[in-house]
Protein backbone atom coordinates (compact mmCIF):
# COMPACT_ATOMS: atom_id res chain seq x y z
CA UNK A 1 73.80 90.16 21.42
CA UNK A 2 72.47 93.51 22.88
CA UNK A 3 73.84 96.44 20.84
CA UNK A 4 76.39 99.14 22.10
CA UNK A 5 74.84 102.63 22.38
CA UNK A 6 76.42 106.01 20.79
CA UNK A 7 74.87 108.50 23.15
CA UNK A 8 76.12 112.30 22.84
CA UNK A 9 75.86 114.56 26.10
CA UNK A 10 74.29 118.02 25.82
CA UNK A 11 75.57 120.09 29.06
CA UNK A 12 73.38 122.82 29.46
CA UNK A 13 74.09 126.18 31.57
CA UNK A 14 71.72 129.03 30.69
CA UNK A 15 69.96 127.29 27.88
CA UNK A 16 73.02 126.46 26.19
CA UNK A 17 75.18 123.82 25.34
CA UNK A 18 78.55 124.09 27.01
CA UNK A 19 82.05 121.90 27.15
CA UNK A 20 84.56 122.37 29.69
CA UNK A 21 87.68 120.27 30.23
CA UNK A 22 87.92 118.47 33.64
CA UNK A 23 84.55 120.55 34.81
CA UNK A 24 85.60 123.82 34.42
CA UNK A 25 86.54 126.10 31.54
CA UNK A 26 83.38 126.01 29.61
CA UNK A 27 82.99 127.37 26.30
CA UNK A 28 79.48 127.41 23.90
CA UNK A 29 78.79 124.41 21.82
CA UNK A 30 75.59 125.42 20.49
CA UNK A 31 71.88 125.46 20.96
CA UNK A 32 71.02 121.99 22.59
CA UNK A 33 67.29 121.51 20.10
CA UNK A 34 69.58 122.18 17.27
CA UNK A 35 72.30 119.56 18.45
CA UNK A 36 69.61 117.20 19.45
CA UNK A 37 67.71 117.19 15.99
CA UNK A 38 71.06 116.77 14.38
CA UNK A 39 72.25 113.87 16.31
CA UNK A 40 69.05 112.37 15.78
CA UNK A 41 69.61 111.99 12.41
CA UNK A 42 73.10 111.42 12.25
CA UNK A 43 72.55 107.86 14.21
CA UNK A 44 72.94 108.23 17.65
CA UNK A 45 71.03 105.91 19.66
CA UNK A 46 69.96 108.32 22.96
CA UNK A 47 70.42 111.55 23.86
CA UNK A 48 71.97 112.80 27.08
CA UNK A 49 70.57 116.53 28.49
CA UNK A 50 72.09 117.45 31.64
CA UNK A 51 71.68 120.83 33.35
CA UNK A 52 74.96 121.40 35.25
CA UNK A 53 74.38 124.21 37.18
CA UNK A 54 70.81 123.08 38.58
CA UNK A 55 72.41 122.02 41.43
CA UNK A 56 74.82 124.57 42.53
CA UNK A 57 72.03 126.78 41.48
CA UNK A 58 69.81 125.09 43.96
CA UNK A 59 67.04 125.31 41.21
CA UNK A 60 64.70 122.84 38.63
CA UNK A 61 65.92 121.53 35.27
CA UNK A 62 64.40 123.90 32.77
CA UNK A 63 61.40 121.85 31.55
CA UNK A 64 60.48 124.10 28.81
CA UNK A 65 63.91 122.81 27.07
CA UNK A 66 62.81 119.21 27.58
CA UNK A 67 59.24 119.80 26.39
CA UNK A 68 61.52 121.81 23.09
CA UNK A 69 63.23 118.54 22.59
CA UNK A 70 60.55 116.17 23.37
CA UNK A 71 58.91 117.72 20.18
CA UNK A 72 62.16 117.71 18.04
CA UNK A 73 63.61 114.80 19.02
CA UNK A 74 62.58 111.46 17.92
CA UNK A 75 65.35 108.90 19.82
CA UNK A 76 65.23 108.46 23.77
CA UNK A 77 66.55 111.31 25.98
CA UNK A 78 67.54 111.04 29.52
CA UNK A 79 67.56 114.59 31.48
CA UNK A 80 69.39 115.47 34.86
CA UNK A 81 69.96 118.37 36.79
CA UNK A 82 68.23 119.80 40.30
CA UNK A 83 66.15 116.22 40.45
CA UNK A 84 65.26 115.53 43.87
CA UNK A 85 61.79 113.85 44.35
CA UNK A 86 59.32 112.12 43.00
CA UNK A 87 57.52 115.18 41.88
CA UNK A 88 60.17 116.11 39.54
CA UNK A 89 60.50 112.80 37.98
CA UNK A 90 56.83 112.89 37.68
CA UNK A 91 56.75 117.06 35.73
CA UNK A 92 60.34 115.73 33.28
CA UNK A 93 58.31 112.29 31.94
CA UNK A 94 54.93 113.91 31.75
CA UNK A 95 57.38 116.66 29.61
CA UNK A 96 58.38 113.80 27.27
CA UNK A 97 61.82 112.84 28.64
CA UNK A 98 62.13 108.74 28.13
CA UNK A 99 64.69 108.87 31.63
CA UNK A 100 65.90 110.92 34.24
CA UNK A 101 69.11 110.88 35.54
CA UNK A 102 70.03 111.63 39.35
CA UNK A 103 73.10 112.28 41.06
CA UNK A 104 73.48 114.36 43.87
CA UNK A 105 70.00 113.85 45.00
CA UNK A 106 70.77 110.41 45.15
CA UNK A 107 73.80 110.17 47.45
CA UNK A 108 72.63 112.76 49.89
CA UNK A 109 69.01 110.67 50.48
CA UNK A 110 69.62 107.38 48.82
CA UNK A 111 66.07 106.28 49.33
CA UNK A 112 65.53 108.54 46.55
CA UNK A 113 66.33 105.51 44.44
CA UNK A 114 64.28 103.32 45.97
CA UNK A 115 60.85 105.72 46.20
CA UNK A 116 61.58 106.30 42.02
CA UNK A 117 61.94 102.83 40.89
CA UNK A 118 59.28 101.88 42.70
CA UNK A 119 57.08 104.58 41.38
CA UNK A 120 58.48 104.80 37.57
CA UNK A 121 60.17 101.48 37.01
CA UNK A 122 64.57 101.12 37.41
CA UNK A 123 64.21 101.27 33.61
CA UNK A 124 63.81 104.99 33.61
CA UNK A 125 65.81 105.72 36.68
CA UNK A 126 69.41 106.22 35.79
CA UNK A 127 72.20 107.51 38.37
CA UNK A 128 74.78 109.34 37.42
CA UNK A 129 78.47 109.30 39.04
CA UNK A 130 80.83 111.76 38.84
CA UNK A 131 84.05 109.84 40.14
CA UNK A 132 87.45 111.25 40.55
CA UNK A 133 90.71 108.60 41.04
CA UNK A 134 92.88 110.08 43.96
CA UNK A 135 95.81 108.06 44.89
CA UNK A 136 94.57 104.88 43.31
CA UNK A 137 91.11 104.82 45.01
CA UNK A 138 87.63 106.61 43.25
CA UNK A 139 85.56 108.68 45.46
CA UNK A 140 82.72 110.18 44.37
CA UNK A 141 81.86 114.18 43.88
CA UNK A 142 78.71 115.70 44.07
CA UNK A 143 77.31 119.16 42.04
CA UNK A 144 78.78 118.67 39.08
CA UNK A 145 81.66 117.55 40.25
CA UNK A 146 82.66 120.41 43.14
CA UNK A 147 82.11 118.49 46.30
CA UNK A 148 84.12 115.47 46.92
CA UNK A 149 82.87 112.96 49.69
CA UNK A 150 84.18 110.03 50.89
CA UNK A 151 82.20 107.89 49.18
CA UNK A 152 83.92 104.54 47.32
CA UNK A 153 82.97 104.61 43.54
CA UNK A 154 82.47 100.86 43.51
CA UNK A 155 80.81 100.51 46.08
CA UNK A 156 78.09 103.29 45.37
CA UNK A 157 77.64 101.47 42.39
CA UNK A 158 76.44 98.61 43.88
CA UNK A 159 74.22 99.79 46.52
CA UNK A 160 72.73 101.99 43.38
CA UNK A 161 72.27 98.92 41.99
CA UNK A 162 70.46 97.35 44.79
CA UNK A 163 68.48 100.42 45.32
CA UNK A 164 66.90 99.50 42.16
CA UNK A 165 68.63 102.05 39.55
CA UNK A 166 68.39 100.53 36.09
CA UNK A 167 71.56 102.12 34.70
CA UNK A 168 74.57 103.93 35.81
CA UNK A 169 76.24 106.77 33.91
CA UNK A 170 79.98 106.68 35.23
CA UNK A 171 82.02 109.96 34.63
CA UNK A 172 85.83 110.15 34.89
CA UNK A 173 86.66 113.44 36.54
CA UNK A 174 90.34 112.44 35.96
CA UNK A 175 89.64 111.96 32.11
CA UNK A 176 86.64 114.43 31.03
CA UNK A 177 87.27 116.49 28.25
CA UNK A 178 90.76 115.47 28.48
CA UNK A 179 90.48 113.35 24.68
CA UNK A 180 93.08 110.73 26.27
CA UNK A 181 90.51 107.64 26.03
CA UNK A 182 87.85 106.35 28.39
CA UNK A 183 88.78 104.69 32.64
CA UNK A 184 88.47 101.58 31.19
CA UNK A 185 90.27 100.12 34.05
CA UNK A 186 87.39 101.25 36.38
CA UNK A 187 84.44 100.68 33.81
CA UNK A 188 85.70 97.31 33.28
CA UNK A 189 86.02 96.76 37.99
CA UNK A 190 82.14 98.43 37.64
CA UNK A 191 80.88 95.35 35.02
CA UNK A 192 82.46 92.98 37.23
CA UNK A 193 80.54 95.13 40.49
CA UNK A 194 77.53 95.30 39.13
CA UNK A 195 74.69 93.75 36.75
CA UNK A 196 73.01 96.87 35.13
CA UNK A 197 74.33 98.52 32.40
CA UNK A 198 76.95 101.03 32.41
CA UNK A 199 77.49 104.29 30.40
CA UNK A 200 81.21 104.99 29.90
CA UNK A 201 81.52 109.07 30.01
CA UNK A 202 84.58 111.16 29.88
CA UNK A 203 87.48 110.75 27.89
CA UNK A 204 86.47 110.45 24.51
CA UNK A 205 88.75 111.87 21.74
CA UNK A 206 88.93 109.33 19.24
CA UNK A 207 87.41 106.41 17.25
CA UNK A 208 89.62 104.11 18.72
CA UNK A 209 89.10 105.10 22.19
CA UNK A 210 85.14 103.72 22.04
CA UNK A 211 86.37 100.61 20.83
CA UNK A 212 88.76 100.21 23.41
CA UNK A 213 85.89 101.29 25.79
CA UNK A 214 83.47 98.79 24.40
CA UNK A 215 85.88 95.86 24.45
CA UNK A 216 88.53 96.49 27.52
CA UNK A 217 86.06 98.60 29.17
CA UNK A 218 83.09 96.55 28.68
CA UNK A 219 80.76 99.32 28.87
CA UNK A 220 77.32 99.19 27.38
CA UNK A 221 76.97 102.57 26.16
CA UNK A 222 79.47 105.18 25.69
CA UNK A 223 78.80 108.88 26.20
CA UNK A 224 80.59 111.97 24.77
CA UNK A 225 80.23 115.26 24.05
CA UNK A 226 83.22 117.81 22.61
CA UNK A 227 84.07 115.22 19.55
CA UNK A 228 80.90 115.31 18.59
CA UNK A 229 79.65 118.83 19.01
CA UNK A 230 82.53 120.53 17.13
CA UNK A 231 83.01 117.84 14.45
CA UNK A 232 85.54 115.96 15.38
CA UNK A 233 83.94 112.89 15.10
CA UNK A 234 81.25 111.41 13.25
CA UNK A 235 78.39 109.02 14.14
CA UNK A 236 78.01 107.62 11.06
CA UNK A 237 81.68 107.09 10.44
CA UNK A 238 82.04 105.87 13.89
CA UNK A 239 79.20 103.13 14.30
CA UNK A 240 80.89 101.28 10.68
CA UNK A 241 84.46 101.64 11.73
CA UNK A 242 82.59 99.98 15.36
CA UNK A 243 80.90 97.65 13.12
CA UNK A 244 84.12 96.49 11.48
CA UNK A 245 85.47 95.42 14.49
CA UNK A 246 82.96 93.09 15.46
CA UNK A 247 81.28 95.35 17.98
CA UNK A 248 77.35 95.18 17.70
CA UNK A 249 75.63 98.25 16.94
CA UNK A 250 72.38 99.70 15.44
CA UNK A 251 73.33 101.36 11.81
């Protein structure tokens, strides 16, 4: 049985770590080496770094952090942020990032997909969706979650998917930073939609919400970032209490 991953998010906006609720509202959570380091020892199975204002910002993710991490951090670490072509992918790996994750890149010239997983391998090519339910149907948003299109969620997924992504990191706009659980409902439709694995993100305010999101969700990784940065929730605490009911994970 493959293992469930704990994987904390670091958003990053001028070299820090930020939280926000719902997108906006951000307030510090720390330096992101720091954070990294610590969750490194504390358990967690990957690291997420994602620089949210790349985008908007129309500029590069900041590859002196990920070369500062690379040399800190001893678990796998996807980055995002500002990714657009092969030549970025190329700089963020040679920098020591183990993925990259692309989102907005991706649904503006899809082939982007299909030029990186040919060139890196789908198992380093993950693609982020920011997803947002408006009267019972998901559309996807774009730059960090400001543009919506009229894109289907589900069916995004699966053209990722055929595009040759090897994972898909699925954000609830409608539950991030909200602490009201995990869109199980739609993590558990993606499972059925497609046959990579799936990172649950947004939501996450307690220990029972990841096991809800492991078992009704049937997500293969679950991502969070608030509980963990201020203490609310442990890793350690959280993979035995995991553990006890019967969900598989590396302690």
């Amino acid at each position: 049985m493959l293992t469930k991953r704990i994987i904390p998010c670091l958003d990053i906006k001028n070299g820090r770590t930020v939280k926000g609720i719902n997108f906006v509202d951000l307030r510090d959570a720390g330096d992101p080496v720091e954070l990294g380091k610590q969750y490194a020892k504390l358990g967690a199975d990957e690291l997420v770094f994602l620089d949210i204002s790349a985008t908007l910002e129309r500029r590069k993710t900041m590859h002196d952090l990920v070369l500062d991490v690379a040399e800190h951090v001893n678990i796998p670490f996807t980055v995002g942020g500002g990714i657009s072509s092969v030549e970025d992918v190329d700089d963020l790996l040679h920098c020591g990032a183990d993925k990259v994750s692309i989102n907005s890149s991706a649904v503006k010239r899809p082939d982007l997909i299909n030029e990186l997983s040919r060139k890196f391998g789908s198992q380093c090519i993950v693609v982020a969706i920011d997803a947002k339910e408006v009267n019972g149907e998901w559309f996807v948003h774009l730059a960090g979650g400001t543009i919506p299109t009229s894109l289907n969620l589900f069916d995004w997924a699966k053209e990722v998917e055929e595009r040759g992504a090897g994972e898909i990191l699925f954000t609830s706009m409608n539950n991030d930073g909200t602490k009201a659980g995990f869109a199980n409902k739609a993590l558990a439709q993606l499972s059925e939609t497609v046959n990579i694995p799936i990172i649950a993100s947004g939501g996450a305010g307690t220990v029972q919400h990841f096991i809800d999101t492991f078992k009704n969700g049937k997500a293969d990784a679950a991502l969070a970032a608030s509980v963990f940065h201020f203490g609310e929730i442990d890793i350690v605490e959280l993979k035995k209490e995991l553990k006890k009911n019967d969900i598989a994970v590396r302690l």
